[in-house]
C-alpha atoms as a PDB file:
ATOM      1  CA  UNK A   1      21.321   1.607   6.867  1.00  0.00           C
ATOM      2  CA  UNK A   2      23.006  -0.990   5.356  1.00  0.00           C
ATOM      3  CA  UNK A   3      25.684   0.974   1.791  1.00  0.00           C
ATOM      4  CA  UNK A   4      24.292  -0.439  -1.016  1.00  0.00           C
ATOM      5  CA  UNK A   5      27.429  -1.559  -2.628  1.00  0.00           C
ATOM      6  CA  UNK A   6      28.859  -2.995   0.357  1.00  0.00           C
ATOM      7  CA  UNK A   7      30.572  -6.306  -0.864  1.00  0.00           C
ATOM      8  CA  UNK A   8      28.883  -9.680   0.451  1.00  0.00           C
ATOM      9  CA  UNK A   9      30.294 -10.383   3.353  1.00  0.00           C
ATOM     10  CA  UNK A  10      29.256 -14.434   2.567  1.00  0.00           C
ATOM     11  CA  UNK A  11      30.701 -14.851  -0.814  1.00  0.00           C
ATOM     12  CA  UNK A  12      33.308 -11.324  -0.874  1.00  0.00           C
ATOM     13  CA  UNK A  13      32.551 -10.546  -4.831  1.00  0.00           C
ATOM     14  CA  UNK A  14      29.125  -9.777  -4.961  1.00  0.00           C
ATOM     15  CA  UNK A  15      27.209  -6.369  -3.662  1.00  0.00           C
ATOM     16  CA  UNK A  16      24.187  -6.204  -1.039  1.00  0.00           C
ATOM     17  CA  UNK A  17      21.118  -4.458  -2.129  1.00  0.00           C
ATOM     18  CA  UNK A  18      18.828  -3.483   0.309  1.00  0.00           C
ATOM     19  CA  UNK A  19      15.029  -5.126   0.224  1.00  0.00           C
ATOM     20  CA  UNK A  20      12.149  -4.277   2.419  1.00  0.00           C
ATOM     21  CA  UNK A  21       9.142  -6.759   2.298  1.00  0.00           C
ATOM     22  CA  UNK A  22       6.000  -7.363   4.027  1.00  0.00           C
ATOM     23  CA  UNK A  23       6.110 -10.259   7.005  1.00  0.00           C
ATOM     24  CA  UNK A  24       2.951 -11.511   8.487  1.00  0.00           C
ATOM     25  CA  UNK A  25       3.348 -11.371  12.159  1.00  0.00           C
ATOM     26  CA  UNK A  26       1.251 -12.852  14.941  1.00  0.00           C
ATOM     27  CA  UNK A  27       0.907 -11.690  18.509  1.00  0.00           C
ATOM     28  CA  UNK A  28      -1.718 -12.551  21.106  1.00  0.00           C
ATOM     29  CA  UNK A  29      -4.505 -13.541  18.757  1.00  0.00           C
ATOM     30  CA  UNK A  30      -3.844 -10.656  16.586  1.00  0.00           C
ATOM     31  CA  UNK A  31      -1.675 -10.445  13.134  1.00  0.00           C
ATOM     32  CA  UNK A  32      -0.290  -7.800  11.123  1.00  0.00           C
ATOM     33  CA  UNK A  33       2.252  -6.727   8.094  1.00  0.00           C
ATOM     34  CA  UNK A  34       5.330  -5.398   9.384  1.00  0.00           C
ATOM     35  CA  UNK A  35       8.111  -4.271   7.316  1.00  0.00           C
ATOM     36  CA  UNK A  36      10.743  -6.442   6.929  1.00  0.00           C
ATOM     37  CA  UNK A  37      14.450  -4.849   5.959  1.00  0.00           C
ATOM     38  CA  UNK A  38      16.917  -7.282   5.068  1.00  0.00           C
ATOM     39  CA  UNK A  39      19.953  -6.977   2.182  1.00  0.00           C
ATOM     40  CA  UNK A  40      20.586  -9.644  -1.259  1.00  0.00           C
ATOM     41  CA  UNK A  41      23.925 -10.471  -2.658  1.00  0.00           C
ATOM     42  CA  UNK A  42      23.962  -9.834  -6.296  1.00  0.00           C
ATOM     43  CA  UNK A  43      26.532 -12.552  -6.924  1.00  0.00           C
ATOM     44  CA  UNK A  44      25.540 -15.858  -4.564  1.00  0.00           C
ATOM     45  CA  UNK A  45      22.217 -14.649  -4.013  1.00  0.00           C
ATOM     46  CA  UNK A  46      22.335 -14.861  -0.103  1.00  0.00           C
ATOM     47  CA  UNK A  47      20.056 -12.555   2.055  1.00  0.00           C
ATOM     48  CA  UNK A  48      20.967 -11.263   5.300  1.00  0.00           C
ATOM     49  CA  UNK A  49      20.567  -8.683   7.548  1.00  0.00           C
ATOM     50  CA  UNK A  50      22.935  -6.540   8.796  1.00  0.00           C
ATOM     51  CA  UNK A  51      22.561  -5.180  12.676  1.00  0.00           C
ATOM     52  CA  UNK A  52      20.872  -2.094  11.575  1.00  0.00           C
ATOM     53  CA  UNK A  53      18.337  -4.003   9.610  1.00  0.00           C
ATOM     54  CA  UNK A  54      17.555  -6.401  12.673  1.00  0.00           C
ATOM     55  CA  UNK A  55      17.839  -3.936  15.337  1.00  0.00           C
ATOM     56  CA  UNK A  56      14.397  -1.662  12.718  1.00  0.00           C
ATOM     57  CA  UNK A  57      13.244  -4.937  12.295  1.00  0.00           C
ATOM     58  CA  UNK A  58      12.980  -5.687  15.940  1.00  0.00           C
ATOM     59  CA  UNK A  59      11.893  -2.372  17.138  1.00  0.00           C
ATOM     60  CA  UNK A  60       8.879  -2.900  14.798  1.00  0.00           C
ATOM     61  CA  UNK A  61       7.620  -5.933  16.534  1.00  0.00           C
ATOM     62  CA  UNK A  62       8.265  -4.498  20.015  1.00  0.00           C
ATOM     63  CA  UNK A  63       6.075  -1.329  18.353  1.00  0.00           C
ATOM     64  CA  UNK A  64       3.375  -3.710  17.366  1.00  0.00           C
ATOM     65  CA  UNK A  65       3.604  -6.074  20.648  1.00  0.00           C
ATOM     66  CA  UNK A  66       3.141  -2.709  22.774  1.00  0.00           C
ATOM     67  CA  UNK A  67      -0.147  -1.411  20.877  1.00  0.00           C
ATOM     68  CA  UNK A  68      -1.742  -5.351  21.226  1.00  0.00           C
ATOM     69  CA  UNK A  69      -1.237  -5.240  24.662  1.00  0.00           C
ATOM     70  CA  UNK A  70      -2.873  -1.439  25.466  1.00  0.00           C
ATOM     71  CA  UNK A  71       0.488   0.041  25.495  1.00  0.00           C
ATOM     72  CA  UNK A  72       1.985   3.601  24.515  1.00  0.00           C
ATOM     73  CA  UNK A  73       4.495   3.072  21.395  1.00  0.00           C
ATOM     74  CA  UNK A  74       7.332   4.794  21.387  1.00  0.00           C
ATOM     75  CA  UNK A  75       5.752   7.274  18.360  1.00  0.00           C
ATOM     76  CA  UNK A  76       3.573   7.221  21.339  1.00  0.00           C
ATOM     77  CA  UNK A  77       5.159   8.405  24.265  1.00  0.00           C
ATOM     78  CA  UNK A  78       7.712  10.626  21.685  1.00  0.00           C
ATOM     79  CA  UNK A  79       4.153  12.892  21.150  1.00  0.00           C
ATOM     80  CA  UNK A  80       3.535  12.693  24.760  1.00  0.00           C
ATOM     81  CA  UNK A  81       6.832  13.791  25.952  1.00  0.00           C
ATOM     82  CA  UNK A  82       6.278  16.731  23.010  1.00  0.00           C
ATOM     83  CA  UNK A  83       3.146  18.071  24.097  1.00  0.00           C
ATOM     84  CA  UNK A  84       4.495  18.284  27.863  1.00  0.00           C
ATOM     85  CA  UNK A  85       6.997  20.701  26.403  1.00  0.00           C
ATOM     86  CA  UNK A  86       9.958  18.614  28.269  1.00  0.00           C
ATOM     87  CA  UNK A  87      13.174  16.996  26.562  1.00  0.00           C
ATOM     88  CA  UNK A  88      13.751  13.109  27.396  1.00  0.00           C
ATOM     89  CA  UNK A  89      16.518  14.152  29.946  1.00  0.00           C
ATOM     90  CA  UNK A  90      13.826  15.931  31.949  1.00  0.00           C
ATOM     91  CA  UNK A  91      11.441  13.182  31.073  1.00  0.00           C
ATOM     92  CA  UNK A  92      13.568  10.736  32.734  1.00  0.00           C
ATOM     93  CA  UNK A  93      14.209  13.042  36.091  1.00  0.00           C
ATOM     94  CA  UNK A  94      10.347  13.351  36.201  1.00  0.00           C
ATOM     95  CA  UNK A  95       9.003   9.979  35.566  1.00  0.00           C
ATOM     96  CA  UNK A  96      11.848   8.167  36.157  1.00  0.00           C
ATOM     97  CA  UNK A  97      13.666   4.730  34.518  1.00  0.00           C
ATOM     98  CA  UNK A  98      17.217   6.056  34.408  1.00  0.00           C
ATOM     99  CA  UNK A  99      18.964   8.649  31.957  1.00  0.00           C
ATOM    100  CA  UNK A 100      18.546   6.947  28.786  1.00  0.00           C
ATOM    101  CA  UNK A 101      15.149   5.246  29.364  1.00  0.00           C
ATOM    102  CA  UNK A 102      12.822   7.554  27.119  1.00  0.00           C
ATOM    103  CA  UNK A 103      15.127   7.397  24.467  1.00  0.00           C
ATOM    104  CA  UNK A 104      15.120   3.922  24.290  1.00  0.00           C
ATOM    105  CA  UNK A 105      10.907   3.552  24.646  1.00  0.00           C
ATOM    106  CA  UNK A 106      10.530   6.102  22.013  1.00  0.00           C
ATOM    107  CA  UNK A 107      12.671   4.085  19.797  1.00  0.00           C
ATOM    108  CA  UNK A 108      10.835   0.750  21.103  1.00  0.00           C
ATOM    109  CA  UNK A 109      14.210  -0.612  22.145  1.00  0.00           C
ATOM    110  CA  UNK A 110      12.614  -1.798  25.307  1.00  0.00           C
ATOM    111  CA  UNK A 111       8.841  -1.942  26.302  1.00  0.00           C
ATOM    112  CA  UNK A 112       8.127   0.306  29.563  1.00  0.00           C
ATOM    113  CA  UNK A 113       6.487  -1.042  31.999  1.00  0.00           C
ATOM    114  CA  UNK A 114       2.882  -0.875  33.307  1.00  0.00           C
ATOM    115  CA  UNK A 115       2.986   1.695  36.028  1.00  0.00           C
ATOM    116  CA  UNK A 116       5.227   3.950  33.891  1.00  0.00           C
ATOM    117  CA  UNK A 117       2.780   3.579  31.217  1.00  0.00           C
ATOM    118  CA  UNK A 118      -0.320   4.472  33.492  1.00  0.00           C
ATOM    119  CA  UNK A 119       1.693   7.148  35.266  1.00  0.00           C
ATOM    120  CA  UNK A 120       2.478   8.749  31.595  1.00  0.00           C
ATOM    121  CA  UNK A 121      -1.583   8.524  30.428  1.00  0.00           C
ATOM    122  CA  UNK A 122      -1.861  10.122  33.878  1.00  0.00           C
ATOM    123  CA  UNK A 123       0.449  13.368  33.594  1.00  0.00           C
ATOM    124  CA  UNK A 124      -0.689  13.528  30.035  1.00  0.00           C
ATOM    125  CA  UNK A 125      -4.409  13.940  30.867  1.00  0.00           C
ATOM    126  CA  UNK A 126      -4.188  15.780  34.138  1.00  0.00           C
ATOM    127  CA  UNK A 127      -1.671  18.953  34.244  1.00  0.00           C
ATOM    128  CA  UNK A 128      -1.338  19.418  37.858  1.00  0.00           C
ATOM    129  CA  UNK A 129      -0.036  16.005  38.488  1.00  0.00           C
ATOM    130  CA  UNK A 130       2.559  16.677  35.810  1.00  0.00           C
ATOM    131  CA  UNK A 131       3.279  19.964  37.398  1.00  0.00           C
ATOM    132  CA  UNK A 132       3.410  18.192  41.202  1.00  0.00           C
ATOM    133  CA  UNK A 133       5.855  15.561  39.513  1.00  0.00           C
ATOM    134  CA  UNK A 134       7.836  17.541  37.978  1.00  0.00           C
ATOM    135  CA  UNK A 135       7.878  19.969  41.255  1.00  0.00           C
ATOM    136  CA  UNK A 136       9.175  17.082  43.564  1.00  0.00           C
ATOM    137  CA  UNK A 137      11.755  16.281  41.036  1.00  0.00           C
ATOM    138  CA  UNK A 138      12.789  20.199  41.055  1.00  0.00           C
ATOM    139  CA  UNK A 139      12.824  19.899  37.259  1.00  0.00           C
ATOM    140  CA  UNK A 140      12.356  23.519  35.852  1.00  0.00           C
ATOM    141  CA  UNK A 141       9.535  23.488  32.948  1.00  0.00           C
ATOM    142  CA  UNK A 142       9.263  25.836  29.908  1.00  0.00           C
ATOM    143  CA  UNK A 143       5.705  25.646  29.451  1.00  0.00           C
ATOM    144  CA  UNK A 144       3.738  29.128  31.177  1.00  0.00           C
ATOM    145  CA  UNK A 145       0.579  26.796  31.332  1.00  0.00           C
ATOM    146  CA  UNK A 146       2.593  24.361  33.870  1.00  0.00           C
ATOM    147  CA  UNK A 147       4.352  27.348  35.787  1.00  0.00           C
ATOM    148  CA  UNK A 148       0.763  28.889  36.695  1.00  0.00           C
ATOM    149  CA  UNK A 149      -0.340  25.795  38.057  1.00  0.00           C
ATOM    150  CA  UNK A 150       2.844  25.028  40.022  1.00  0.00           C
ATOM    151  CA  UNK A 151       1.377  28.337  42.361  1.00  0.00           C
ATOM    152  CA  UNK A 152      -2.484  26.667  43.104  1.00  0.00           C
ATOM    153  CA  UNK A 153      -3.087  25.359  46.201  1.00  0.00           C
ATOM    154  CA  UNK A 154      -4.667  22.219  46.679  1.00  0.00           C
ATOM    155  CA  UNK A 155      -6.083  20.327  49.410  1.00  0.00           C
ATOM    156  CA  UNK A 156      -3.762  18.012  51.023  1.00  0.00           C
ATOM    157  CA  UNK A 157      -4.632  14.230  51.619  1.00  0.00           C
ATOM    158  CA  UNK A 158      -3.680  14.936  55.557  1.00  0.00           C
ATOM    159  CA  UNK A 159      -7.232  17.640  55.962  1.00  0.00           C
ATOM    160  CA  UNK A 160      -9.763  15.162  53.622  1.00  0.00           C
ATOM    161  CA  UNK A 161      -8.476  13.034  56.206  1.00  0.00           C
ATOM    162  CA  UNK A 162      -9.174  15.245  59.467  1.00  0.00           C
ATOM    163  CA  UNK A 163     -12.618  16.699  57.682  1.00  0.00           C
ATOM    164  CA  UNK A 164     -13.955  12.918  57.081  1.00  0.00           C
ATOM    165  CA  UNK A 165     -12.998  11.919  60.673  1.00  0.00           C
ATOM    166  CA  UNK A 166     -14.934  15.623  61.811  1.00  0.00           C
ATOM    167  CA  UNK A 167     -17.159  15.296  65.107  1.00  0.00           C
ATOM    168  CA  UNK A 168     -21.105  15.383  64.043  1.00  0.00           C
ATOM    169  CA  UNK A 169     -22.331  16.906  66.951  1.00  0.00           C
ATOM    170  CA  UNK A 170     -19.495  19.895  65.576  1.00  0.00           C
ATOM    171  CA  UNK A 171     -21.368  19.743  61.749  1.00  0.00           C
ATOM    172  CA  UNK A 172     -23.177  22.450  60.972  1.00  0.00           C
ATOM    173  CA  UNK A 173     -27.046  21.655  61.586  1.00  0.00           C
ATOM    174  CA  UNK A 174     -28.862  21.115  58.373  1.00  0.00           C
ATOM    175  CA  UNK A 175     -31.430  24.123  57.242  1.00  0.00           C
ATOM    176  CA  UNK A 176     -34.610  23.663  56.014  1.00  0.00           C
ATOM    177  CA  UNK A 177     -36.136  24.964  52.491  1.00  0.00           C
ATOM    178  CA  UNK A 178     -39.641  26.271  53.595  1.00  0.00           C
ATOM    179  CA  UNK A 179     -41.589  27.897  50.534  1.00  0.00           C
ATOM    180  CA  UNK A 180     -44.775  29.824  50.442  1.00  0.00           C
ATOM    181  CA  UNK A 181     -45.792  28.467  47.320  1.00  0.00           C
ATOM    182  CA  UNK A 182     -46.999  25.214  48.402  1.00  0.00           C
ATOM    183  CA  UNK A 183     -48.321  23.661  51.524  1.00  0.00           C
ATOM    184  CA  UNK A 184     -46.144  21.266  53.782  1.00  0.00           C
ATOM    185  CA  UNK A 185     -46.721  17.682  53.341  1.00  0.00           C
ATOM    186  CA  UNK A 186     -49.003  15.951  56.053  1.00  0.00           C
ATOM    187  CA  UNK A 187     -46.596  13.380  57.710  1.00  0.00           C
ATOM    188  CA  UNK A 188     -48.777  10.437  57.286  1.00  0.00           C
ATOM    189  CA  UNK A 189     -49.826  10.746  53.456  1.00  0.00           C
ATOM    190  CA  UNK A 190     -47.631  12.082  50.405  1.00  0.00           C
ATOM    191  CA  UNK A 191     -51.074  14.534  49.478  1.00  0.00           C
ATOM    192  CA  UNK A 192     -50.605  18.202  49.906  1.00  0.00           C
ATOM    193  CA  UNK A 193     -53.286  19.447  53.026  1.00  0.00           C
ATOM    194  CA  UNK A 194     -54.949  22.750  53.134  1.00  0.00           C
ATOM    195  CA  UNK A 195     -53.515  25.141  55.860  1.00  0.00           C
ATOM    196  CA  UNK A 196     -57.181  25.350  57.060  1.00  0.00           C
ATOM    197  CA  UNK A 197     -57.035  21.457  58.227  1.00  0.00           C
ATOM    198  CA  UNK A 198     -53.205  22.022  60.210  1.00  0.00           C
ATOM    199  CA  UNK A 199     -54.521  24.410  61.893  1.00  0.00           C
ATOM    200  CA  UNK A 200     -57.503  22.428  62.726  1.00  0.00           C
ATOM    201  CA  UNK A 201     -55.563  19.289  63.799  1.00  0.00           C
ATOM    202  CA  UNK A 202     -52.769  21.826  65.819  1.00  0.00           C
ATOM    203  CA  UNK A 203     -55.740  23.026  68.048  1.00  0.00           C
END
């Protein structure tokens, strides 16, 4: 934030005063206002902006860029990252992207990238792949509801494989649903038959 009687640094007599106005952006067929923070000299009347101001006024357009193209913003991924109980050092053992990377997506310093945004959606929606993430990682989580399911078993890929690639002849033979309610279908018409005329036709 840029001190509000910080002398000009254009003219060296006059004061900046912080303004924040509205800026009609475009992006991929879409528009929108963002907020646009930039300082005026009281004495020459310049405006600039400092590298505070740039810096919020690019992570807004990075923020806006990431929601046009189906992407978590970093207000975003910051809720995400809360609701998995985990702090972004942990965040960035589990998922990855080096030690400062959540910090700078939940700041929308730098857009992540389209895996690590599915793979986020992912551990967000399903708890066990969290909990198998952050297992593999050997990253110790606070949350009892991820601690119960780090102890369920699950099926690994290695027997789906072996039980889709099972014998037939070793299947179990199906069984057969015979009620007393109705009479069996004759083969050669969808009509029900009396038991009267099987018997008939068996002799």
């Amino acid at each position: 934030m840029v001190n509000q009687f910080e002398i000009c640094p254009i003219c060296g007599e006059g004061h900046l005063n912080q303004q924040v106005d509205k800026n009609n952006v475009e992006y991929n067929g879409r528009s929108c206002l963002l907020d646009s923070h930039y300082s005026v000299c009281d004495s020459c009347g310049s405006e600039q902006a400092s590298p505070i101001q740039t810096r919020d006024n690019k992570r807004a357009m990075l923020a806006f860029k990431k929601e046009v193209d189906g992407l978590l913003t970093g207000a975003d991924i910051r809720a995400l990252r809360t609701r998995l109980g985990i702090n972004q050092n942990k965040a960035a053992a589990i998922f990855g992207g080096g030690p400062v990377a959540f910090s700078k997506y939940e700041n929308d310093d730098v857009v992540q990238s389209d895996p690590m945004d599915k793979l986020l959606r992912v551990a967000d929606e399903f708890p066990a792949v969290f909990s198998a993430l952050a297992k593999k990682a050997e990253v110790q989580l606070s949350n009892p509801i991820y601690a119960q399911i780090n102890s369920a078993q699950y099926v690994s890929s290695v027997e789906l494989v072996k039980l889709e690639n099972e014998n037939p002849a070793a299947k179990r033979p199906q069984l057969r649903l015979v009620s007393s309610f109705k009479p069996p279908l004759q083969a050669s018409s969808k009509e029900w038959v009396s038991q009267s005329s099987l018997i008939n036709v068996s002799r």
